[in-house]
C-alpha atoms as a PDB file:
ATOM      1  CA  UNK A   1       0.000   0.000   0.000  1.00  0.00           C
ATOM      2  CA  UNK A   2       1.121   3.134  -1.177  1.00  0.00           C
ATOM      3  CA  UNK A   3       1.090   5.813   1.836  1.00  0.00           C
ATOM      4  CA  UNK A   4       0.733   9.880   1.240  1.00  0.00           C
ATOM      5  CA  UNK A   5       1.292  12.546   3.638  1.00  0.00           C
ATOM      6  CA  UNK A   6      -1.632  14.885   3.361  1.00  0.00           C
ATOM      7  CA  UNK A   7      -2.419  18.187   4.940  1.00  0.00           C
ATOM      8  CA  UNK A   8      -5.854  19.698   5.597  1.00  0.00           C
ATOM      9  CA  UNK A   9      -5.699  23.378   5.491  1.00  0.00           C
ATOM     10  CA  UNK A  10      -8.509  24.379   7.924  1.00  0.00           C
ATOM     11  CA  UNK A  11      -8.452  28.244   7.745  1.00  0.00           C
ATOM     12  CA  UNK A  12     -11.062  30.987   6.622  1.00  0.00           C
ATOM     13  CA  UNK A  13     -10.424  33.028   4.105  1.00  0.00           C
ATOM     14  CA  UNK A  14     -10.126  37.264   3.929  1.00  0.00           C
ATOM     15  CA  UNK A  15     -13.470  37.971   3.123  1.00  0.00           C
ATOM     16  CA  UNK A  16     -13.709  39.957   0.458  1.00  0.00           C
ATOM     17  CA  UNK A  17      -9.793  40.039   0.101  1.00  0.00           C
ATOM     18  CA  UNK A  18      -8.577  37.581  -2.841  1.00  0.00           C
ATOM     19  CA  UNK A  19      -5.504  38.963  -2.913  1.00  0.00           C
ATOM     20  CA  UNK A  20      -4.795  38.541   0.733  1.00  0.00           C
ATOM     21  CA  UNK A  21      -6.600  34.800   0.634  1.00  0.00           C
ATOM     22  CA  UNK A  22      -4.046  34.143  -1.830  1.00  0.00           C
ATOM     23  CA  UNK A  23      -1.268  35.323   0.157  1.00  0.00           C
ATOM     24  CA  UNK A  24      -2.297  33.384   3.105  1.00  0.00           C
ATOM     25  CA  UNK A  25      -2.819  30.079   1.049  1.00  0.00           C
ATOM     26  CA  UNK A  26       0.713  30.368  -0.276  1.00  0.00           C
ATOM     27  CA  UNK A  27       1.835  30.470   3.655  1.00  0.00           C
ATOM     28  CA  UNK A  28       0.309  27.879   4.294  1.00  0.00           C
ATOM     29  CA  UNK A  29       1.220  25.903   1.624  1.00  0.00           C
ATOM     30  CA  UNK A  30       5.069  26.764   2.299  1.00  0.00           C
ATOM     31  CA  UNK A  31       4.160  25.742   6.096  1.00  0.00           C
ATOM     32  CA  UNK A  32       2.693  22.227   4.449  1.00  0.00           C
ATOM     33  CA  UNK A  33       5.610  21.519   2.393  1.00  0.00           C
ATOM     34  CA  UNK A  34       7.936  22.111   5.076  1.00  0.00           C
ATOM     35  CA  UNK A  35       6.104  18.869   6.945  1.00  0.00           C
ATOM     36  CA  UNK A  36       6.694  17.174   3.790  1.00  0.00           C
ATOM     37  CA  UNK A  37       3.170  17.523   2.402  1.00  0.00           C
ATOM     38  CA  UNK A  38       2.682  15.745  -1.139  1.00  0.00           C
ATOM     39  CA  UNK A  39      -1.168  16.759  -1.163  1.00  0.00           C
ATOM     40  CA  UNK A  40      -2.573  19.695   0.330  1.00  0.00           C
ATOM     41  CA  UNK A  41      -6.386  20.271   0.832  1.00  0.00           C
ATOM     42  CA  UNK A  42      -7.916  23.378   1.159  1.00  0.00           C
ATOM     43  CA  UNK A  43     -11.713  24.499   2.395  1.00  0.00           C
ATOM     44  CA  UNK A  44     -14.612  24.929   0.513  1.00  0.00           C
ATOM     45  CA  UNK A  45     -14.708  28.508  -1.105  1.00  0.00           C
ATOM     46  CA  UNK A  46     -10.988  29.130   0.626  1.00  0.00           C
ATOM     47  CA  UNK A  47     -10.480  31.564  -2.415  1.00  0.00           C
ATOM     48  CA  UNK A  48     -14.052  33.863  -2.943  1.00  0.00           C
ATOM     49  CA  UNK A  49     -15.119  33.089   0.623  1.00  0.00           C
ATOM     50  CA  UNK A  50     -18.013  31.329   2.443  1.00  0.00           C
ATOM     51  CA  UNK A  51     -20.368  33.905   2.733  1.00  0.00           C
ATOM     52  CA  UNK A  52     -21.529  32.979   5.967  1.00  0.00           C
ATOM     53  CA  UNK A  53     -24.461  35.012   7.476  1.00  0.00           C
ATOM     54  CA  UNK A  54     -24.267  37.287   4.435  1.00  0.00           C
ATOM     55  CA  UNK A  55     -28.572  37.690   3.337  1.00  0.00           C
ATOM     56  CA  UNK A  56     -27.615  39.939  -0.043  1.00  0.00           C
ATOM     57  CA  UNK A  57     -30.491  41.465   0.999  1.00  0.00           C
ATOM     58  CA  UNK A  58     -32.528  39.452  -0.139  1.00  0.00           C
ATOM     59  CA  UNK A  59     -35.404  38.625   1.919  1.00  0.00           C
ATOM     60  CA  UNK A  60     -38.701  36.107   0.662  1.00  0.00           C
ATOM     61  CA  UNK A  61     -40.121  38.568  -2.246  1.00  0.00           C
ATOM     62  CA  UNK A  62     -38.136  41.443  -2.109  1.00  0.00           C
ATOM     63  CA  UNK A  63     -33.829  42.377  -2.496  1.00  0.00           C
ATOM     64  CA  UNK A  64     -33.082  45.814  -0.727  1.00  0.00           C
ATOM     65  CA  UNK A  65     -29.842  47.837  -2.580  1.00  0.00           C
ATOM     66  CA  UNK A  66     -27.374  47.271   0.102  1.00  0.00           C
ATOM     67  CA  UNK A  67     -27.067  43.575  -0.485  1.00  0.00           C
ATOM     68  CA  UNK A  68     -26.796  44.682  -4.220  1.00  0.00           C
ATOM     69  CA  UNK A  69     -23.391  46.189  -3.376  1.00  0.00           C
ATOM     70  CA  UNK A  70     -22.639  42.826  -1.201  1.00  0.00           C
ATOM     71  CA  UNK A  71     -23.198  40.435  -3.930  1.00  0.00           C
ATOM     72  CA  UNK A  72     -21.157  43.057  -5.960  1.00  0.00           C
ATOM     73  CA  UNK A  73     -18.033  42.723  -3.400  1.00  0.00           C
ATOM     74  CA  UNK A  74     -18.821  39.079  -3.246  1.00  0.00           C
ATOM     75  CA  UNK A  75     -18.797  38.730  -7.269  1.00  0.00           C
ATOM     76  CA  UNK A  76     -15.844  40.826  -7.186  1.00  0.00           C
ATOM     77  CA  UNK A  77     -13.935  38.301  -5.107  1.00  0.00           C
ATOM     78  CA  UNK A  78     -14.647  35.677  -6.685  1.00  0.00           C
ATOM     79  CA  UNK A  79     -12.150  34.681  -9.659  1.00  0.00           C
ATOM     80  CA  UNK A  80     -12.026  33.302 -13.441  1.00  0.00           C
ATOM     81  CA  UNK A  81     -11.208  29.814 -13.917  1.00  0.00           C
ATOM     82  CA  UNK A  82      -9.027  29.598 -15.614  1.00  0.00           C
ATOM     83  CA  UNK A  83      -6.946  32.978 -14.849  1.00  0.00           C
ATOM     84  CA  UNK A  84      -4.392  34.923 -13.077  1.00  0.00           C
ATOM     85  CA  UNK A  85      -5.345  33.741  -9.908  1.00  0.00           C
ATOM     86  CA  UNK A  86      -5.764  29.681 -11.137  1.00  0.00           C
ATOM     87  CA  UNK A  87      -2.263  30.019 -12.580  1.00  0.00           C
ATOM     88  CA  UNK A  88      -0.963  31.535  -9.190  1.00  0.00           C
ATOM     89  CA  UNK A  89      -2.191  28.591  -7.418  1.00  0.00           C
ATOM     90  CA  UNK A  90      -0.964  26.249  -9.593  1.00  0.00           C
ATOM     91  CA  UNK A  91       2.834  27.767  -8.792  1.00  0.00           C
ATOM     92  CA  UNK A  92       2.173  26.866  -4.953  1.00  0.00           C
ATOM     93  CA  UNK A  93       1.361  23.178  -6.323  1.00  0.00           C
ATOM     94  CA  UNK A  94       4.760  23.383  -8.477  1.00  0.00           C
ATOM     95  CA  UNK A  95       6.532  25.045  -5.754  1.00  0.00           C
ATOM     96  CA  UNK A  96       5.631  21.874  -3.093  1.00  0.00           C
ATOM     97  CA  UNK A  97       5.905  19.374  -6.288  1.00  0.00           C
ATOM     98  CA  UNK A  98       2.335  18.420  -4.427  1.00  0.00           C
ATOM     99  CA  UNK A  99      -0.633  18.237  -5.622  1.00  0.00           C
ATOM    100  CA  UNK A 100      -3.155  20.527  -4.468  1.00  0.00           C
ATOM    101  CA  UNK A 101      -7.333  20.787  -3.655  1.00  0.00           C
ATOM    102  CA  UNK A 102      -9.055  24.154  -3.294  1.00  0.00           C
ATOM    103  CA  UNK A 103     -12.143  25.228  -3.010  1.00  0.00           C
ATOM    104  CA  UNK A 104     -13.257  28.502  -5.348  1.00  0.00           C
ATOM    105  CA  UNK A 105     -15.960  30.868  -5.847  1.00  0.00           C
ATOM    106  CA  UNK A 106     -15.810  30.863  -9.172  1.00  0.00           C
ATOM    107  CA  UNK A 107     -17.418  33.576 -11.922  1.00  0.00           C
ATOM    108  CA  UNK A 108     -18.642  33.768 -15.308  1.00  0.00           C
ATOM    109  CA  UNK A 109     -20.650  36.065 -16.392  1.00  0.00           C
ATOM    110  CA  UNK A 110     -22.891  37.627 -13.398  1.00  0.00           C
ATOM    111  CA  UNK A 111     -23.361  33.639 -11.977  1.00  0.00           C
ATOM    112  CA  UNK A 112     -21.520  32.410  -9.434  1.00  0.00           C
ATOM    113  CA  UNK A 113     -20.321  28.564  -8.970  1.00  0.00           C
ATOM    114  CA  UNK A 114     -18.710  26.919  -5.722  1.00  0.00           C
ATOM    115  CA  UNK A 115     -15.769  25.056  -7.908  1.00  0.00           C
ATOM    116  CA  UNK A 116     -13.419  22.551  -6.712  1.00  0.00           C
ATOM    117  CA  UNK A 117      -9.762  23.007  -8.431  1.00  0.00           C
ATOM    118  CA  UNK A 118      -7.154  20.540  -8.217  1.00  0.00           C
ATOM    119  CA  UNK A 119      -3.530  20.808  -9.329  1.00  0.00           C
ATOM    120  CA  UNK A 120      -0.708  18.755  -9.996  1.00  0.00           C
ATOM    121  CA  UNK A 121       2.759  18.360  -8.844  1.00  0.00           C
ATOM    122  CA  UNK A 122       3.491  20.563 -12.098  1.00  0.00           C
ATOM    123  CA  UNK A 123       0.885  23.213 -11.416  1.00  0.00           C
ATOM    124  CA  UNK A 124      -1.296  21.886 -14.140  1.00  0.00           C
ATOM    125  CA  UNK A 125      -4.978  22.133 -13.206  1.00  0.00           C
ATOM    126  CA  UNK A 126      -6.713  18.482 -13.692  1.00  0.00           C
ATOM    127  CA  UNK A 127      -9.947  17.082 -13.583  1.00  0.00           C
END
């Protein structure tokens, strides 16, 4: 039986932040790889954020303008698969030679999907 050292990255994410998400994952994928880590699993919408608590105003039959301007900071953080921020995650899977598992909010167009990414040892998004 083949055995695999795996770390489970449970962390929260900036909210509203990619930039600083992705500066945090890449700590904590330098912290995983230091342990030896040759797959690294990150949360559910690490990158975008859970938007726990978060109504977007919307309540049954009506949507009120200050959750328009949430969903638009949520939409905003969310990212383009594939993109600049994909291929920057793919270098932290290169950079451990790991593979790597992260949850994204992902956008096209004005819809929002909860995507799962996954990367190889060479940064090369599979699946």
């Amino acid at each position: 039986m083949t055995k695999l050292r795996v770390a489970v990255i449970q962390a929260g994410s900036t909210l509203f932040d990619t930039p600083a998400t992705l500066d945090r994952m890449e700590a904590h994928c330098e912290a995983a790889a230091a342990q030896g880590a040759e797959m690294v699993v990150f949360p559910e919408a690490y990158i975008g954020g859970y938007p726990k608590g978060l109504t977007f105003g919307a309540v049954l039959g009506s949507r009120f303008p200050e959750g328009r301007n949430d969903y638009l900071r949520y939409w905003k953080s969310a990212i383009a698969v594939p993109g600049p921020e994909t291929e920057r995650i793919g270098s932290f899977a290169a950079k451990m030679s790991a593979h790597l598992v992260v949850g994204v909010i992902e956008r096209e167009g004005a819809t929002l999907y909860c995507t799962a990414l996954f990367f190889g040892p060479d940064g090369g998004a599979s699946g």
